[in-house]
Protein backbone atom coordinates (compact mmCIF):
# COMPACT_ATOMS: atom_id res chain seq x y z
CA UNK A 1 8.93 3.11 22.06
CA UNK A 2 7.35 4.76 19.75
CA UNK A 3 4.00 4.37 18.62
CA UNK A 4 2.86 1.52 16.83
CA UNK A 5 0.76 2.53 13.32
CA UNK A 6 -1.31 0.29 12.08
CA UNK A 7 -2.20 0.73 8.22
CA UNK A 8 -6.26 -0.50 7.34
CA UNK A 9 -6.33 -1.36 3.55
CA UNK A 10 -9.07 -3.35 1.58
CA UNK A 11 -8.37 -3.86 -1.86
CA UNK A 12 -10.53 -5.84 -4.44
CA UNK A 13 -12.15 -4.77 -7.41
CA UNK A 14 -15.25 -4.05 -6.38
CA UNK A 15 -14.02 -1.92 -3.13
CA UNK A 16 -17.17 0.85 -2.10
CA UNK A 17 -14.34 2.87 -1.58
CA UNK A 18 -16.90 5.44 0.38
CA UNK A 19 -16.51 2.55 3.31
CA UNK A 20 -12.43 1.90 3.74
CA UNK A 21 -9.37 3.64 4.67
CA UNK A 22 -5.93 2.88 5.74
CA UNK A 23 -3.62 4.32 8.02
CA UNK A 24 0.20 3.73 6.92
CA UNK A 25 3.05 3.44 9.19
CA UNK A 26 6.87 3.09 8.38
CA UNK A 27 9.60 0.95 10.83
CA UNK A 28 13.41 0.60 10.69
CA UNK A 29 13.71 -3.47 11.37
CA UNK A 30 17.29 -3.61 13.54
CA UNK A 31 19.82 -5.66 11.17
CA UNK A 32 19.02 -8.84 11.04
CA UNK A 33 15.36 -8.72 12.37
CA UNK A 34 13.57 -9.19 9.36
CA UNK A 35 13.38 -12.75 9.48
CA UNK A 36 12.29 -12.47 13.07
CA UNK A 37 9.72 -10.14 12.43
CA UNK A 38 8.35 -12.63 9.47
CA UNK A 39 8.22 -15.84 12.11
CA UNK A 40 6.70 -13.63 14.55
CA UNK A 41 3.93 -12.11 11.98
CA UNK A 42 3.49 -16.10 11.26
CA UNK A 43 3.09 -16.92 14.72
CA UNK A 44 0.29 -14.42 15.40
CA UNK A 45 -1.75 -14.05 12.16
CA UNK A 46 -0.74 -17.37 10.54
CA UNK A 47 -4.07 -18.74 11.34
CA UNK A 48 -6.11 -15.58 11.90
CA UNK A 49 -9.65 -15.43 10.74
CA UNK A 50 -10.69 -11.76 9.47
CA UNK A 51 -14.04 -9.88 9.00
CA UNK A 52 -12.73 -8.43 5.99
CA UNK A 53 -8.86 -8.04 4.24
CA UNK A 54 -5.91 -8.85 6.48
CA UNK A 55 -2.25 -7.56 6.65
CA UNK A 56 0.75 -7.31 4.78
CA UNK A 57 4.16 -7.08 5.84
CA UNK A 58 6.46 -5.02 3.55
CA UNK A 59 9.74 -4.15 3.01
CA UNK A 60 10.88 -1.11 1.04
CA UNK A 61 13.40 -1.95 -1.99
CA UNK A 62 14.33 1.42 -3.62
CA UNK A 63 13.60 4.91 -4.23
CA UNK A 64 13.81 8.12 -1.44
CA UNK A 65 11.63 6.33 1.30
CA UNK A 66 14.66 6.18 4.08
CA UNK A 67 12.79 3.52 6.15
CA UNK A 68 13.48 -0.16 6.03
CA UNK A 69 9.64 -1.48 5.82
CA UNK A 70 5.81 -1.41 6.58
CA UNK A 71 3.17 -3.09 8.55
CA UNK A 72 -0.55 -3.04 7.03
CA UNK A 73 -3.62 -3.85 7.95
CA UNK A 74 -5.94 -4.16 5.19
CA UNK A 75 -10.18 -4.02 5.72
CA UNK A 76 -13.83 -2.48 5.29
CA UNK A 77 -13.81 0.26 7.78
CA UNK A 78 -17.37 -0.99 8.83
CA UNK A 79 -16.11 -4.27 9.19
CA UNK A 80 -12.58 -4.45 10.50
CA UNK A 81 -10.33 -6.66 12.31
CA UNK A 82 -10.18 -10.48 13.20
CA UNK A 83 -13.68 -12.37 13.98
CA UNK A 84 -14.86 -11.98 17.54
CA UNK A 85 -12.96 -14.91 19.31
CA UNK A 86 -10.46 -15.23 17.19
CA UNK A 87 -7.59 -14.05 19.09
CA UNK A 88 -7.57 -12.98 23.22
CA UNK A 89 -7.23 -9.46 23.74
CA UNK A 90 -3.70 -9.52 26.04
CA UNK A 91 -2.34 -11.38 23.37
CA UNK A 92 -2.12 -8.04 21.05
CA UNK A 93 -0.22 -6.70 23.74
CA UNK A 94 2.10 -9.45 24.30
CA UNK A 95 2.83 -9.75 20.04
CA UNK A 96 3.33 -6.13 19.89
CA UNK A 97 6.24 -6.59 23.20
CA UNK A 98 7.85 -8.79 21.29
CA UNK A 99 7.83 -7.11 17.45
CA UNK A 100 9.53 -4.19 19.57
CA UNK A 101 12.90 -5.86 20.00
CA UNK A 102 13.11 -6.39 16.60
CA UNK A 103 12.36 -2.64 15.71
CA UNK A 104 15.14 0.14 16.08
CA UNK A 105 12.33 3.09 15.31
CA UNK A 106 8.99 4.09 14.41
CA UNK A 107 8.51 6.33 11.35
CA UNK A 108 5.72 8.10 10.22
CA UNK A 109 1.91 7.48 9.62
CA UNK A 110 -1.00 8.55 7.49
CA UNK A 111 -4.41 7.91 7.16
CA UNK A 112 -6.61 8.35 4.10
CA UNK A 113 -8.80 6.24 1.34
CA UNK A 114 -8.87 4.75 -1.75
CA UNK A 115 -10.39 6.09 -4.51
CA UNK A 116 -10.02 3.62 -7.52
CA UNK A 117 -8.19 0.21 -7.54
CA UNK A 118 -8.11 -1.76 -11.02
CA UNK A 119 -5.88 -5.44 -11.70
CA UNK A 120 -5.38 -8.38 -9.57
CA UNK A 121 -3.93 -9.00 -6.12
CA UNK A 122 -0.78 -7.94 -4.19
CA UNK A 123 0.20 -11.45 -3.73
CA UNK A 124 0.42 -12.16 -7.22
CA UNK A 125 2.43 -8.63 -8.05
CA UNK A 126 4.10 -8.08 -4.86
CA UNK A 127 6.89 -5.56 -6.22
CA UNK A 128 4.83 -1.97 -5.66
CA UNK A 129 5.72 1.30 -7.28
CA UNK A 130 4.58 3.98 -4.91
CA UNK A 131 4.30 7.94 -6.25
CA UNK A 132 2.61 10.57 -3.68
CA UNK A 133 2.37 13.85 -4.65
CA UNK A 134 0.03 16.93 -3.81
CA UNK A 135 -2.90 16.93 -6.61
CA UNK A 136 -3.85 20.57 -7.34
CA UNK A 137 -7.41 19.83 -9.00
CA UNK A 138 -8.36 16.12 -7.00
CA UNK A 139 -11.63 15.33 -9.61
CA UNK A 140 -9.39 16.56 -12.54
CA UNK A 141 -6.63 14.16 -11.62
CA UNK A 142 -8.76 11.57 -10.48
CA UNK A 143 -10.54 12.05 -13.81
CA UNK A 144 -7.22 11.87 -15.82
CA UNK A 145 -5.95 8.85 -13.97
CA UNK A 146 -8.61 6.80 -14.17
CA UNK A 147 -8.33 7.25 -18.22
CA UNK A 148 -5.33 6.47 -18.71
CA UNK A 149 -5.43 3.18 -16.21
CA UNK A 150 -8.14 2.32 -18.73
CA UNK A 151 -6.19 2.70 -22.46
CA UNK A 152 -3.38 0.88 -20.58
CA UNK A 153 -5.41 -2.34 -19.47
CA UNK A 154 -4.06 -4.08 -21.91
CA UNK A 155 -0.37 -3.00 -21.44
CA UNK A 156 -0.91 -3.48 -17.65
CA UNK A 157 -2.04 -7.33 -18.27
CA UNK A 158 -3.85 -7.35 -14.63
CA UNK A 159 -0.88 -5.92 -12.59
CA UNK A 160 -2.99 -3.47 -9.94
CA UNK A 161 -3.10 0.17 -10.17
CA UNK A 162 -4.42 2.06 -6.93
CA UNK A 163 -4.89 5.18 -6.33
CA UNK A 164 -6.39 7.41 -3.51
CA UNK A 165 -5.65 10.44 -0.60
CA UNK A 166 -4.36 10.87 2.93
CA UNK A 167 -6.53 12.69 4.95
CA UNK A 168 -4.10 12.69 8.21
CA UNK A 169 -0.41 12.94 7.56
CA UNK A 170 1.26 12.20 4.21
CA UNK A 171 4.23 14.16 4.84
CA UNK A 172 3.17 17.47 2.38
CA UNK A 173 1.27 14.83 0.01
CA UNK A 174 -2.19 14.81 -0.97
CA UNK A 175 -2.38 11.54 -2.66
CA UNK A 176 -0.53 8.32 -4.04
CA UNK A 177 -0.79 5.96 -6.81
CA UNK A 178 0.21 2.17 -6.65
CA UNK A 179 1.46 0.41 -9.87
CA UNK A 180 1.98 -3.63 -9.10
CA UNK A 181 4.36 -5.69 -11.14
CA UNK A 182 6.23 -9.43 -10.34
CA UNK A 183 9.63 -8.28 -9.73
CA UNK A 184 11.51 -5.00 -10.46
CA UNK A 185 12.72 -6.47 -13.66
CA UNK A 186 9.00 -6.48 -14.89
CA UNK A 187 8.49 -3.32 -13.29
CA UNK A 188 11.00 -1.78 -15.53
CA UNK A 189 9.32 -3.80 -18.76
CA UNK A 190 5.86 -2.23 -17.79
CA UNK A 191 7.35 1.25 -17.72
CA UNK A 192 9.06 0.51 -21.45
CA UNK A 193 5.74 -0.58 -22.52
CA UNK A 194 3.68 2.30 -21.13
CA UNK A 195 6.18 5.06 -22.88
CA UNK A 196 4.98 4.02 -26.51
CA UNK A 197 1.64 5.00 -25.09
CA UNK A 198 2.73 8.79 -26.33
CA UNK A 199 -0.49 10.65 -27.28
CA UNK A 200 -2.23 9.07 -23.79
CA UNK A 201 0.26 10.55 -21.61
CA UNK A 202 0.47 13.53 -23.39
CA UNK A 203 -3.19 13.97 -22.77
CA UNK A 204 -2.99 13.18 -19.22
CA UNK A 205 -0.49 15.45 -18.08
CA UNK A 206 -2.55 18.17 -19.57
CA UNK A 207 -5.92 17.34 -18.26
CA UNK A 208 -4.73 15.92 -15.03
CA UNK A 209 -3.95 19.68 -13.25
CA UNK A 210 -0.41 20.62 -11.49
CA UNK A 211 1.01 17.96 -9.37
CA UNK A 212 3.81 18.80 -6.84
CA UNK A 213 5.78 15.33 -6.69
CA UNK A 214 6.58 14.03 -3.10
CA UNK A 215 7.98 10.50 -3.24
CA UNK A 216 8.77 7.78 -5.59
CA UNK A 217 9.71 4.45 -4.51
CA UNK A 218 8.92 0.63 -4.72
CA UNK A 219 7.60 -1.86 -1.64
CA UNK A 220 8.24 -5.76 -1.62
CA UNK A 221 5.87 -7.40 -0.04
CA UNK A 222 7.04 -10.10 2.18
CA UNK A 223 3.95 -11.89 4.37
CA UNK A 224 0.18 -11.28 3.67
CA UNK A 225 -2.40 -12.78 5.88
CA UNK A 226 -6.20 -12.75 5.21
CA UNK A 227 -8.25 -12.24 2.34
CA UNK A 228 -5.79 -9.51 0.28
């Protein structure tokens, strides 16, 4: 078995992003174990009480990410995890024994932190467009992104945009954006919408620095427990 990666994620608006991480790990679900896994996840966080954030379950849709989903963990590094008593210690153990026979293989992980987050919640946009690349001038991208999130507010009508690093792993990338939208259909209206924005873009790409492109693909999330 391999081992199991657990991804710690806080997003809200007003994240001190100085304070929270995540570390993301990738699965192949054996055919037919999705389901399974969801019942299970239900089983052991369905009622769960967190210090801060939670976890999302995710499966991935489309794009040149080869594995079949994601477990999350979402919370303030300095206050992570379920509230003391919430849960007994073996039964971690015993939950992870049995998400293992619905798992054919463990992927690969990375660990890093946000650096801006802007929109509403996962649960309400649960189809995710995920870029990572390798940023060439961090502050000059971070600089440039966090521009053009802003003259696209109103285009982006409170779907999330996230963006932040990996500090372990990330398979060559530096960092990642995260666009939210309702479905892929709406995804693909939000990307119509944003190409009128001609001048913006323009802009950005010249301010933002070079940017070697990694991966590009979209996330559905399925279960999300806790405060995400």
């Amino acid at each position: 078995m391999k081992k199991l990666l657990i991804i710690i994620l806080f997003i809200s608006g007003t994240l001190t992003y100085s304070q929270n991480s995540f570390h993301l790990y990738h699965f192949n679900a054996k055919e037919g174990g999705q389901a399974a896994i969801a019942n299970l996840t239900d089983s052991y966080w369905g009622d769960a009480k967190f210090k801060s954030g939670g976890v999302s379950i995710e499966r991935i849709r489309i794009g040149d990410n080869d594995w079949s989903h994601r477990i999350i963990f979402f919370g303030d590094v300095d206050n992570f995890g379920r509230v003391e008593g919430d849960v007994e210690k073996y039964e971690w153990g015993l939950f992870l024994q049995r998400l293992n026979d619905y798992v054919e293989e463990w992927g690969p992980s990375a660990a890093g932190r946000f650096s801006s987050y802007e929109g509403g919640s996962i649960k309400d946009f649960p189809f995710i467009q995920l870029y990572t690349f390798r940023a060439s001038n961090p502050p000059a991208f971070k600089k440039a992104h966090d521009k053009i999130v802003s003259q696209m507010k109103k285009t982006l009508d409170n779907r999330p945009v996230a963006f932040g690093n990996f500090d372990i792993g990330g398979e060559g990338a530096s960092h990642w954006v995260a666009v939210g939208s309702k479905s892929l259909n709406d995804l693909m209206k939000l990307k119509v919408e944003m190409e009128k924005m001609e001048k913006e873009w323009e802009e950005y790409y010249k301010s933002r620095g070079t940017v070697d492109h990694n991966s590009n693909f979209v996330i559905q999330v399925l279960k999300t427990y806790g405060g995400i």
